[in-house]
Protein backbone atom coordinates (compact mmCIF):
# COMPACT_ATOMS: atom_id res chain seq x y z
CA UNK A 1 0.00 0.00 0.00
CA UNK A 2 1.37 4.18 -0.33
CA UNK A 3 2.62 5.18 2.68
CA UNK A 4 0.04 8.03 3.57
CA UNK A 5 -0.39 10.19 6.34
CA UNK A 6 -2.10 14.23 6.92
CA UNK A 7 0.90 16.49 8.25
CA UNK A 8 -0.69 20.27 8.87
CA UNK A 9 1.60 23.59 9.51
CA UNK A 10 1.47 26.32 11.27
CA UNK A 11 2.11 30.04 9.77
CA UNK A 12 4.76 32.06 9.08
CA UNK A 13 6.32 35.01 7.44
CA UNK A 14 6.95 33.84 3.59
CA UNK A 15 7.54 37.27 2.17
CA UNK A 16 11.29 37.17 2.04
CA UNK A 17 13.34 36.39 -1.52
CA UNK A 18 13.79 32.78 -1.92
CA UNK A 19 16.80 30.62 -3.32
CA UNK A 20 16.01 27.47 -4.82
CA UNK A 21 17.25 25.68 -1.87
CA UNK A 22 14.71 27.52 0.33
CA UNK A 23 11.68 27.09 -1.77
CA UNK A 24 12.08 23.71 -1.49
CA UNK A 25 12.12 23.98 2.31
CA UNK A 26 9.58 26.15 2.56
CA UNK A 27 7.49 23.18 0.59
CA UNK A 28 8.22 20.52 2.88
CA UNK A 29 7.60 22.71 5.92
CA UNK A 30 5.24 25.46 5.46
CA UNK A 31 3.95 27.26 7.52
CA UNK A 32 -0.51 27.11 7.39
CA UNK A 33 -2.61 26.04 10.11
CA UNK A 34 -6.54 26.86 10.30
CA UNK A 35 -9.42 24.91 12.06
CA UNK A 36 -9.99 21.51 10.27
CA UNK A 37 -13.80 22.25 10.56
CA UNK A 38 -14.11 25.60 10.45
CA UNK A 39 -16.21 26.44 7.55
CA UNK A 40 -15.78 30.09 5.72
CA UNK A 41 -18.38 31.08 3.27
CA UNK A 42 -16.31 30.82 -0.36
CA UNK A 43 -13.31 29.12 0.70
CA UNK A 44 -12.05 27.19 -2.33
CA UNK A 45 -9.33 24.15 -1.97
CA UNK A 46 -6.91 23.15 -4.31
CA UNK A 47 -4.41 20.10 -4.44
CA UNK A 48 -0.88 19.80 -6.13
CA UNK A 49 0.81 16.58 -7.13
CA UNK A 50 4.09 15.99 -6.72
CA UNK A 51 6.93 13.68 -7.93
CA UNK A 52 8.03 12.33 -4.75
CA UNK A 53 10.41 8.98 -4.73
CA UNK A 54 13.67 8.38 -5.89
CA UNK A 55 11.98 7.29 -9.48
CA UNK A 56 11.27 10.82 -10.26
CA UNK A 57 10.62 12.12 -14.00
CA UNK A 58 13.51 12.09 -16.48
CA UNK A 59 15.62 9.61 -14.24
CA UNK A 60 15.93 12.26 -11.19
CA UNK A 61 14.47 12.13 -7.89
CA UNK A 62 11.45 13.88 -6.66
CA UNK A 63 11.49 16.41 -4.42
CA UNK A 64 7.81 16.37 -3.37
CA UNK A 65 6.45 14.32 -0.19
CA UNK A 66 3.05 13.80 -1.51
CA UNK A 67 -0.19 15.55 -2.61
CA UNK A 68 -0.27 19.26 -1.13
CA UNK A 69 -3.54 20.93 -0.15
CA UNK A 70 -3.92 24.81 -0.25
CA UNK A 71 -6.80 27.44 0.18
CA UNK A 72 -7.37 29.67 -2.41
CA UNK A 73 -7.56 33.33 -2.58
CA UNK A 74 -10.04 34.51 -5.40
CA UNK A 75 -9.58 37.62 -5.17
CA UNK A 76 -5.75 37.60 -5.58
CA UNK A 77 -5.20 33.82 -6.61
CA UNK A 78 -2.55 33.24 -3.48
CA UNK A 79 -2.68 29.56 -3.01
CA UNK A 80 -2.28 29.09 1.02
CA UNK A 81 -0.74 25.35 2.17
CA UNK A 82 -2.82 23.82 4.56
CA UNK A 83 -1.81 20.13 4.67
CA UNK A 84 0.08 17.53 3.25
CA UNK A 85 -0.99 14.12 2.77
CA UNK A 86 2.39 12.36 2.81
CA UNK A 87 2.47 9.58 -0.86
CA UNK A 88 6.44 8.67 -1.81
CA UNK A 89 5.16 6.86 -4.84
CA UNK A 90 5.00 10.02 -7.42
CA UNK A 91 1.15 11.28 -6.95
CA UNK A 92 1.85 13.25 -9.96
CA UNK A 93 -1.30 13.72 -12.11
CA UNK A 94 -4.91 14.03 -10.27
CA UNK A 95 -8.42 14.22 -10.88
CA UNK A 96 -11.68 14.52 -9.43
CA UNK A 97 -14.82 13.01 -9.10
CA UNK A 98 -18.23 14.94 -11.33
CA UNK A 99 -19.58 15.33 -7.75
CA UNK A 100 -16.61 17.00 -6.06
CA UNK A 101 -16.80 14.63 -3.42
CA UNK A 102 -13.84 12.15 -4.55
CA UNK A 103 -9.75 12.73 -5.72
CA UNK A 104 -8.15 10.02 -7.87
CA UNK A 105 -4.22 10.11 -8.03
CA UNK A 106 -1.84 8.24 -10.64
CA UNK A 107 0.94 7.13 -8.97
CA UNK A 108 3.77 6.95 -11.53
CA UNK A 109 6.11 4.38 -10.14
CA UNK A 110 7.18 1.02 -11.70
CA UNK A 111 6.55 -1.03 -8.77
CA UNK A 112 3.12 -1.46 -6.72
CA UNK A 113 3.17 -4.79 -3.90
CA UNK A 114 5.22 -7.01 -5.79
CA UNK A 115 4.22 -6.33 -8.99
CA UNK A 116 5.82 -5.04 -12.10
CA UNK A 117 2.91 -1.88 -12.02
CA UNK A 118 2.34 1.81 -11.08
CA UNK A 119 -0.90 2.31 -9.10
CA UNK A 120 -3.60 4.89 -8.88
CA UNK A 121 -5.19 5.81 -5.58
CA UNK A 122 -9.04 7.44 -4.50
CA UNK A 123 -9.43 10.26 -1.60
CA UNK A 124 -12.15 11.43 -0.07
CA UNK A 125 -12.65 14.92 0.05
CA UNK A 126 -14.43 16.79 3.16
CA UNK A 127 -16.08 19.45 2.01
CA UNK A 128 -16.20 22.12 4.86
CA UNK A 129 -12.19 21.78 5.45
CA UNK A 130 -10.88 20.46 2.20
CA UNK A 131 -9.33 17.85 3.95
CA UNK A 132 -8.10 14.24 1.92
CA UNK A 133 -8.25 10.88 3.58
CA UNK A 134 -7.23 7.65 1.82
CA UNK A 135 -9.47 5.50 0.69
CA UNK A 136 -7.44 2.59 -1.31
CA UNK A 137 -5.00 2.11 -3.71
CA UNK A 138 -5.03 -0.12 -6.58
CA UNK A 139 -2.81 -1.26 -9.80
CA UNK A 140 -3.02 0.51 -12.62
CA UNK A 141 -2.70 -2.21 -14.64
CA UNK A 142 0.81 -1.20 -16.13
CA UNK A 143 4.02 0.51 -15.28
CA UNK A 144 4.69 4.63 -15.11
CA UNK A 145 1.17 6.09 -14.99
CA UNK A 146 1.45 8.98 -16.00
CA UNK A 147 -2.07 10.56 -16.50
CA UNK A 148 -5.82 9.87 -15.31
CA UNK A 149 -9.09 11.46 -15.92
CA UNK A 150 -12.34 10.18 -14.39
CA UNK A 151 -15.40 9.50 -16.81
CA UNK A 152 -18.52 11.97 -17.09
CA UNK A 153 -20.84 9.16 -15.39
CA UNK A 154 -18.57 9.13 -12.48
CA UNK A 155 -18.12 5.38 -12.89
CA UNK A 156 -14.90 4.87 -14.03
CA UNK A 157 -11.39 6.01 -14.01
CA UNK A 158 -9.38 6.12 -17.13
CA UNK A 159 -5.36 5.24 -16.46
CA UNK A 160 -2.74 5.82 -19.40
CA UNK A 161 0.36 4.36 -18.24
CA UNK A 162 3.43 5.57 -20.12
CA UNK A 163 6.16 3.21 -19.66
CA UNK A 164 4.10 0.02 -19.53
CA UNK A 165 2.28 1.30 -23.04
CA UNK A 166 -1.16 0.37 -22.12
CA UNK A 167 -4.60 2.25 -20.73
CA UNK A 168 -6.96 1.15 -18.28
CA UNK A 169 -10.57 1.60 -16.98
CA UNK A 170 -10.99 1.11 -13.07
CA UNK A 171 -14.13 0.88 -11.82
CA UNK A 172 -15.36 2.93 -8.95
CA UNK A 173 -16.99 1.74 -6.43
CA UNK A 174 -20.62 3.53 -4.97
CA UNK A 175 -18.10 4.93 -1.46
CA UNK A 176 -15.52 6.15 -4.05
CA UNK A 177 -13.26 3.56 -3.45
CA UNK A 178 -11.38 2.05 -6.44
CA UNK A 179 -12.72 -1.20 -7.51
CA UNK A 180 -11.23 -3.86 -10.74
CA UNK A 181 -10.48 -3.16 -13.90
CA UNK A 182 -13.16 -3.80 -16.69
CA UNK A 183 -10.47 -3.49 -19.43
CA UNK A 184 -7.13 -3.16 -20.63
CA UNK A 185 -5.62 -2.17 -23.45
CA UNK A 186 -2.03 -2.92 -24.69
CA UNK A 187 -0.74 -0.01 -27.26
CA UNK A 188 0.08 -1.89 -30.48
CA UNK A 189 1.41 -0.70 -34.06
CA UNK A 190 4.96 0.72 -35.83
CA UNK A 191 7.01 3.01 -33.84
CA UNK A 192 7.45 6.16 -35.30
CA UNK A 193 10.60 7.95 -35.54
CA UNK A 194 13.20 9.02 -32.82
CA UNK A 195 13.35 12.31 -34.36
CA UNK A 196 9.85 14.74 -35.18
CA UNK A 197 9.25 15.08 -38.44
CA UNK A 198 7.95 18.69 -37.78
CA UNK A 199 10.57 19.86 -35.02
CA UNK A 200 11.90 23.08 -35.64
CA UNK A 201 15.91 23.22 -36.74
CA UNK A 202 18.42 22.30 -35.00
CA UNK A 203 16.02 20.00 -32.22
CA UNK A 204 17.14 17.60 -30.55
CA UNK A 205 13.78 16.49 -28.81
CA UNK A 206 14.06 12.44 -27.91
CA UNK A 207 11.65 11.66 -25.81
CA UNK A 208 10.26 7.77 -26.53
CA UNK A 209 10.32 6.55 -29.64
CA UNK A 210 11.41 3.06 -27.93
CA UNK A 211 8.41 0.99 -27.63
CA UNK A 212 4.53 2.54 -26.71
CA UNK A 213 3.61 4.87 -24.27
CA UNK A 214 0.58 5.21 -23.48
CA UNK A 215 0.63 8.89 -22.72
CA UNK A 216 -3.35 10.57 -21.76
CA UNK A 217 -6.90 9.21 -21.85
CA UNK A 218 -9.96 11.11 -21.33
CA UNK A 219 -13.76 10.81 -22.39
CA UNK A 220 -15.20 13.60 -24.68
CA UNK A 221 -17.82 15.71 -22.51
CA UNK A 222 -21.08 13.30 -23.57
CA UNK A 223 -18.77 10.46 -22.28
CA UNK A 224 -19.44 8.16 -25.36
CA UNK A 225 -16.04 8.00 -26.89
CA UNK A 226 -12.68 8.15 -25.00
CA UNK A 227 -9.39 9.15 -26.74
CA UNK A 228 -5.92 8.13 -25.63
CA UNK A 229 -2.70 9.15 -27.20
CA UNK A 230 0.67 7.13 -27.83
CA UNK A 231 3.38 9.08 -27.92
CA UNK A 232 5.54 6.38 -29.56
CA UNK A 233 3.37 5.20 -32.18
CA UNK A 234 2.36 8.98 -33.00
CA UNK A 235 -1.18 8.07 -33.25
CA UNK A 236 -4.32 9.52 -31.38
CA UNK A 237 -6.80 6.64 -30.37
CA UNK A 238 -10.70 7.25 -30.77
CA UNK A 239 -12.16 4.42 -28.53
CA UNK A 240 -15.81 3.47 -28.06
CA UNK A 241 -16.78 3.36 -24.49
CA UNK A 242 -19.72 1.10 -23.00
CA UNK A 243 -20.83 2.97 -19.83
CA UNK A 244 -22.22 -0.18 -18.26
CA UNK A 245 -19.72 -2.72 -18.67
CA UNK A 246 -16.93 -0.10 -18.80
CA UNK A 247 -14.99 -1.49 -22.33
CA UNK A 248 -13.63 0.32 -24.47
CA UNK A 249 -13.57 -0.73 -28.42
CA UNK A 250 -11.22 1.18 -31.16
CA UNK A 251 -12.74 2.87 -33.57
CA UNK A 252 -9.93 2.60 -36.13
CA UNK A 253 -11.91 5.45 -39.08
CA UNK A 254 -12.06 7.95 -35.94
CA UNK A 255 -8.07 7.71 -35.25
CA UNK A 256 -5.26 9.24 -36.55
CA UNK A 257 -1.58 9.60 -36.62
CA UNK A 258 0.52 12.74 -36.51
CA UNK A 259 4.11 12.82 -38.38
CA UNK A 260 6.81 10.47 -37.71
CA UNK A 261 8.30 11.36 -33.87
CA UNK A 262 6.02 14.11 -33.32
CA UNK A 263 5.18 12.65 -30.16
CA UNK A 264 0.79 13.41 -29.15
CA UNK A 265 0.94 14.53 -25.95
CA UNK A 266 -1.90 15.43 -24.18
CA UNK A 267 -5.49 17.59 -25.87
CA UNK A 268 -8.33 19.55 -24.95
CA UNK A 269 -11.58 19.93 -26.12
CA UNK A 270 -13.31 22.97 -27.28
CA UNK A 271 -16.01 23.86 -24.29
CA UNK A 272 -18.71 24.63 -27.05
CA UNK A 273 -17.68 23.49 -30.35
CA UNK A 274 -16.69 19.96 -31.57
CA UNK A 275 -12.51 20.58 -31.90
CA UNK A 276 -9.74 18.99 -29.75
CA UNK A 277 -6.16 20.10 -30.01
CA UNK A 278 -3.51 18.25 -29.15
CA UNK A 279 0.38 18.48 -28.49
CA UNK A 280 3.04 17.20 -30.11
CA UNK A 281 5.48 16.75 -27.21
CA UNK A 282 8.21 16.12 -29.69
CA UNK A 283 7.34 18.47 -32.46
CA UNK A 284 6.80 21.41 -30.52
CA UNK A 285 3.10 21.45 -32.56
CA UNK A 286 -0.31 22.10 -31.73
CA UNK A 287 -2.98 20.15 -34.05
CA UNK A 288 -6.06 21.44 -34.03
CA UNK A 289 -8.75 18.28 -34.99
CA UNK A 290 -12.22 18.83 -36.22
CA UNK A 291 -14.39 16.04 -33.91
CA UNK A 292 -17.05 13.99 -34.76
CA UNK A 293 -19.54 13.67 -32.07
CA UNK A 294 -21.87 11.48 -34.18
CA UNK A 295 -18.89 8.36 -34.49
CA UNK A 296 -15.83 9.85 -32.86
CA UNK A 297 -14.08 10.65 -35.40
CA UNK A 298 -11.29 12.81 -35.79
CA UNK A 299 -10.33 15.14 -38.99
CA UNK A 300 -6.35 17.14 -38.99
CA UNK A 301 -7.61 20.85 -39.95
CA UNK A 302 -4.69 22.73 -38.85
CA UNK A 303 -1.16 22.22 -37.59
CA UNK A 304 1.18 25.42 -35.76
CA UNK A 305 4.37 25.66 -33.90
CA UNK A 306 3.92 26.51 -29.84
CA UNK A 307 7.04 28.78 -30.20
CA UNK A 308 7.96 31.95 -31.29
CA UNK A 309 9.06 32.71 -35.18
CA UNK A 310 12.28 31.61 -35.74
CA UNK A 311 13.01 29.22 -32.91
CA UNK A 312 15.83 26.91 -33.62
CA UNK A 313 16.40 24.46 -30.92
CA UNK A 314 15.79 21.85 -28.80
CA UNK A 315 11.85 22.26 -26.82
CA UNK A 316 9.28 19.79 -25.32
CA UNK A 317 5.21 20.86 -25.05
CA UNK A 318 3.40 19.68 -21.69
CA UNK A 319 0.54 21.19 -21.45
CA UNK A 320 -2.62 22.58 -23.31
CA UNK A 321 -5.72 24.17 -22.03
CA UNK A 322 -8.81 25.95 -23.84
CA UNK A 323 -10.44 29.11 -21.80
CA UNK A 324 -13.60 28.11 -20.33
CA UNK A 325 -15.05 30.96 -22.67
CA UNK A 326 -13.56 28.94 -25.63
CA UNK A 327 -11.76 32.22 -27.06
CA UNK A 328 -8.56 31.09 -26.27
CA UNK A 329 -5.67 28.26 -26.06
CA UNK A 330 -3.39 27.88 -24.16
CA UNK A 331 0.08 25.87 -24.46
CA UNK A 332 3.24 25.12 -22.30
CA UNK A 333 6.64 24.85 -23.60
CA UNK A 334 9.40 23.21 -21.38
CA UNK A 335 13.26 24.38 -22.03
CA UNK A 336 11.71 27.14 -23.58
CA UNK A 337 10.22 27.94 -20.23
CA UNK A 338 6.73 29.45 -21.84
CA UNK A 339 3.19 29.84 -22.11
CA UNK A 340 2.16 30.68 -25.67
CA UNK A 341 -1.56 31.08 -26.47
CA UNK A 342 -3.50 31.79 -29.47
CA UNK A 343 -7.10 33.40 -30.11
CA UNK A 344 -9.98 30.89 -31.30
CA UNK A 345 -11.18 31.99 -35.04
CA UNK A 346 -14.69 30.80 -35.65
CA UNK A 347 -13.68 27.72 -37.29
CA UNK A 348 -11.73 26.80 -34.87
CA UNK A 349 -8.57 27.41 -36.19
CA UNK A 350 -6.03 29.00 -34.18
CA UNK A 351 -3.64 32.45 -34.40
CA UNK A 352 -0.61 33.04 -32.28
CA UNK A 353 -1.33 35.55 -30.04
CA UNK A 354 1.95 35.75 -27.65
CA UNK A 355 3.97 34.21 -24.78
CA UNK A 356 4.73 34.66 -21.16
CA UNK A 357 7.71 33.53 -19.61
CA UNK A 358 6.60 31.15 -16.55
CA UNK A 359 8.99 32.38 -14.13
CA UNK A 360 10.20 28.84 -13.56
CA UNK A 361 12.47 25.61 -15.18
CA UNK A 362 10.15 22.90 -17.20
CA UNK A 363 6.61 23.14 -16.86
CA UNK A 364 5.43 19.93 -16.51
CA UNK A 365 1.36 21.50 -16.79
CA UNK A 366 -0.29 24.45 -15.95
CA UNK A 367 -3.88 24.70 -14.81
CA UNK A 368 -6.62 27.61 -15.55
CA UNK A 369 -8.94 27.77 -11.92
CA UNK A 370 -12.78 27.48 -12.46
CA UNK A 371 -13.14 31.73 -12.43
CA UNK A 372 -10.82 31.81 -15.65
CA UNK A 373 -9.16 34.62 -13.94
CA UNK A 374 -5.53 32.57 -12.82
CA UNK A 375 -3.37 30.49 -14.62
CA UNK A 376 -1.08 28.31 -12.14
CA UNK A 377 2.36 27.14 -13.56
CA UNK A 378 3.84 23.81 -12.52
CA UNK A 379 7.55 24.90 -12.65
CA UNK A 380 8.87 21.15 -12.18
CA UNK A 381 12.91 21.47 -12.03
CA UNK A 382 12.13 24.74 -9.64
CA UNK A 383 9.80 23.47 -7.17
CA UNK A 384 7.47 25.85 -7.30
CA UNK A 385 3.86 26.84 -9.19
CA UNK A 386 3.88 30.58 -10.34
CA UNK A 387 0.75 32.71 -10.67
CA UNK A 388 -0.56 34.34 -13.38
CA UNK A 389 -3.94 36.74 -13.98
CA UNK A 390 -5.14 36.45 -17.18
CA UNK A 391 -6.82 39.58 -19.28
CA UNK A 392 -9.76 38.14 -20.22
CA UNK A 393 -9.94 40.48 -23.18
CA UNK A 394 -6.44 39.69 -25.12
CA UNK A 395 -6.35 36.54 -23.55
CA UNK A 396 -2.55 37.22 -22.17
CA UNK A 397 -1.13 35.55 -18.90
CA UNK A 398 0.43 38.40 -16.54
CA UNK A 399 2.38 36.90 -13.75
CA UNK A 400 1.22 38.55 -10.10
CA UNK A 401 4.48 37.87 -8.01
CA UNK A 402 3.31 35.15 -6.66
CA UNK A 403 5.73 31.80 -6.09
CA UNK A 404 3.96 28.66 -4.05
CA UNK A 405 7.24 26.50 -2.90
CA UNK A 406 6.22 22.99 -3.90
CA UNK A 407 8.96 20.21 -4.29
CA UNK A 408 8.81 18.71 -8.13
CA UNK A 409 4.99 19.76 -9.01
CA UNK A 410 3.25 18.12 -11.45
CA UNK A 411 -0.41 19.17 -11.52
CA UNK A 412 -2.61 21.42 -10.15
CA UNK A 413 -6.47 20.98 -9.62
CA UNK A 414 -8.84 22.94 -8.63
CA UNK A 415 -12.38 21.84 -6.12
């Protein structure tokens, strides 16, 4: 089983300049304490995941201790620690439950109670304090996972794990608890290239062209497809889902491939219209998809570079996010160090509108909160999530200041 436990701080002065060394401190010991019950009208939670064992990303160790909980200013965006629930097995991606009520966690380590297997594991969430308490862990049903998502009915959890190259569908159970898995699917087809076909000069972006990698798997909104990406075969997977038996069936006319090496990442779906856009990691591309929502299938209308004109160089993507108001997208750049984001034209299509630097080393994601007013970077090689208000009107990230010491983030979501 993960080693879990609730540590909570007490206050102190954080205002002073911070070296790397004492960010990370400042993670593993800050400072928040407030009444575990006490219940404020508005108060709003959030939780960052953390790489946390020595099997950290990239081959380096984690500097997190767990899955972080913090209060959230709205009115300034300040994210305030108030406890820690101690995981050393890499709770590095989350998501929650439709009702708010539940927290799934991938665990992305090779080894789970014997086995040759990551795990995933489901919190419950009290609503009054925000607090997390373990509720089980399970297998994910292959090694590294490296993202989740949790299906519109609330049924199931979806599992992509990366270095065992397959994707799973957990059931939950009616307490929130994890239950088997109803299906698994091993990643199958020719690798693609080591090198992205549509890289700009002079990359040297390798990432895992070895064998598949299973790399993100969510359902579409209406929950009656699920796409997957695999980063090693270059190909984004349209599945079938059956809600009540919880498999999943390819539908091989709704999938497609990207160029040799580019790498699919992760995608987002337009909140009104049917597009998804999705990352090459590899390529340093976004590909913006027009999407079926009678069969699932999926159409290339557009492809543009996440950097600036004239890049030459080596860059990975991370992240991508459309505004809840659909006008914009957003998408992170690691080496680079950026947020780029481009305006929405009625067809979908996108424009390249500009780029903030995230005041950080390698964003491994970035989250918008639910007000659409803060975008949170997860600055993973400087332990730390930078804040950022957003204009609403150009669409343009402007960071406020604000640094949140957090050891090796990896995601941050929002309750």
């Amino acid at each position: 089983m993960t080693r879990c436990s609730i540590l909570r701080f007490n206050r102190k002065d954080m205002s002073s300049p911070f070296s790397r060394r004492t960010l990370l401190q400042g993670a593993t010991a800050l400072p928040i304490f407030y009444g575990s019950r006490a219940r404020a009208a508005g108060r709003r939670f959030a939780y960052a995941g953390t790489y946390s064992s020595p099997e950290g990303p990239e081959g380096s160790r984690g500097n997190g201790q767990g899955i972080y909980q913090f209060e959230v200013n709205a009115e300034t965006g300040e994210l305030k620690q108030l406890a820690l629930v101690a995981n050393d097995q890499n709770p590095a991606w989350l998501s929650l439950h439709p009702s708010g009520k539940y927290l799934y966690s991938a665990n992305e380590t090779n080894h789970y109670e014997g086995q040759s297997s990551g795990s995933a594991g489901a919190y419950s969430i009290d609503r009054e304090s925000g607090e997390l308490k373990l509720l089980n862990s399970i297998s994910s049903q292959g090694t590294g996972p490296a993202h989740l998502s949790v299906h519109p009915s609330g049924k199931y959890v979806l599992v992509a794990n990366y270095a065992g190259g397959t994707i799973a569908v957990l059931s939950i159970k009616d307490n929130g608890e994890l239950g088997e898995a109803t299906d698994v699917k091993k990643d199958q087809g020719t690798l693609g290239a080591k090198r992205a076909t549509s890289a700009p000069p002079g990359s040297f972006a390798i990432s895992g062209h070895d064998k598949p990698h299973g790399h993100m798997i969510q359902a579409e909104p209406g929950g009656k497809f699920v796409i997957s990406t695999d980063l090693a075969l270059d190909r984004v997977l349209v599945w079938s889902f059956d809600v009540q038996t919880g498999k999943l069936t390819e539908n091989e006319k709704g999938s497609i491939s990207l160029p040799s090496g580019d790498g699919p990442r992760h995608f987002a779906f337009h909140p009104k219209n049917p597009w998804v856009y999705v990352l090459g990691e590899e390529s340093s591309t976004l590909v913006v998809c027009e999407y079926s929502r009678e069969d699932g299938g999926l159409q290339v209308k557009q492809t543009l570079s996440t950097l600036p004109k004239g890049f030459t160089g080596t860059n990975f993507t991370s992240e991508v996010v459309v505004s809840s108001d659909g006008k914009f997208v957003y998408a992170a750049n690691r080496l680079h160090d950026s947020i780029a984001w481009f305006t929405v034209g009625k067809d979908g299509t996108l424009t390249f509108a500009g780029e903030a630097w995230t005041r950080g080393d390698y964003p491994r994601s970035f989250t918008i909160d639910p007000s659409g007013n803060f975008l949170y970077s997860c600055n993973q090689r400087s332990d730390a999530i930078a804040t950022f208000r957003i204009d609403r009107k150009s669409g343009e990230p402007k960071f406020t200041g604000q640094y949140t010491p957090v050891g090796t983030p990896g995601i941050l979501v929002f309750i």
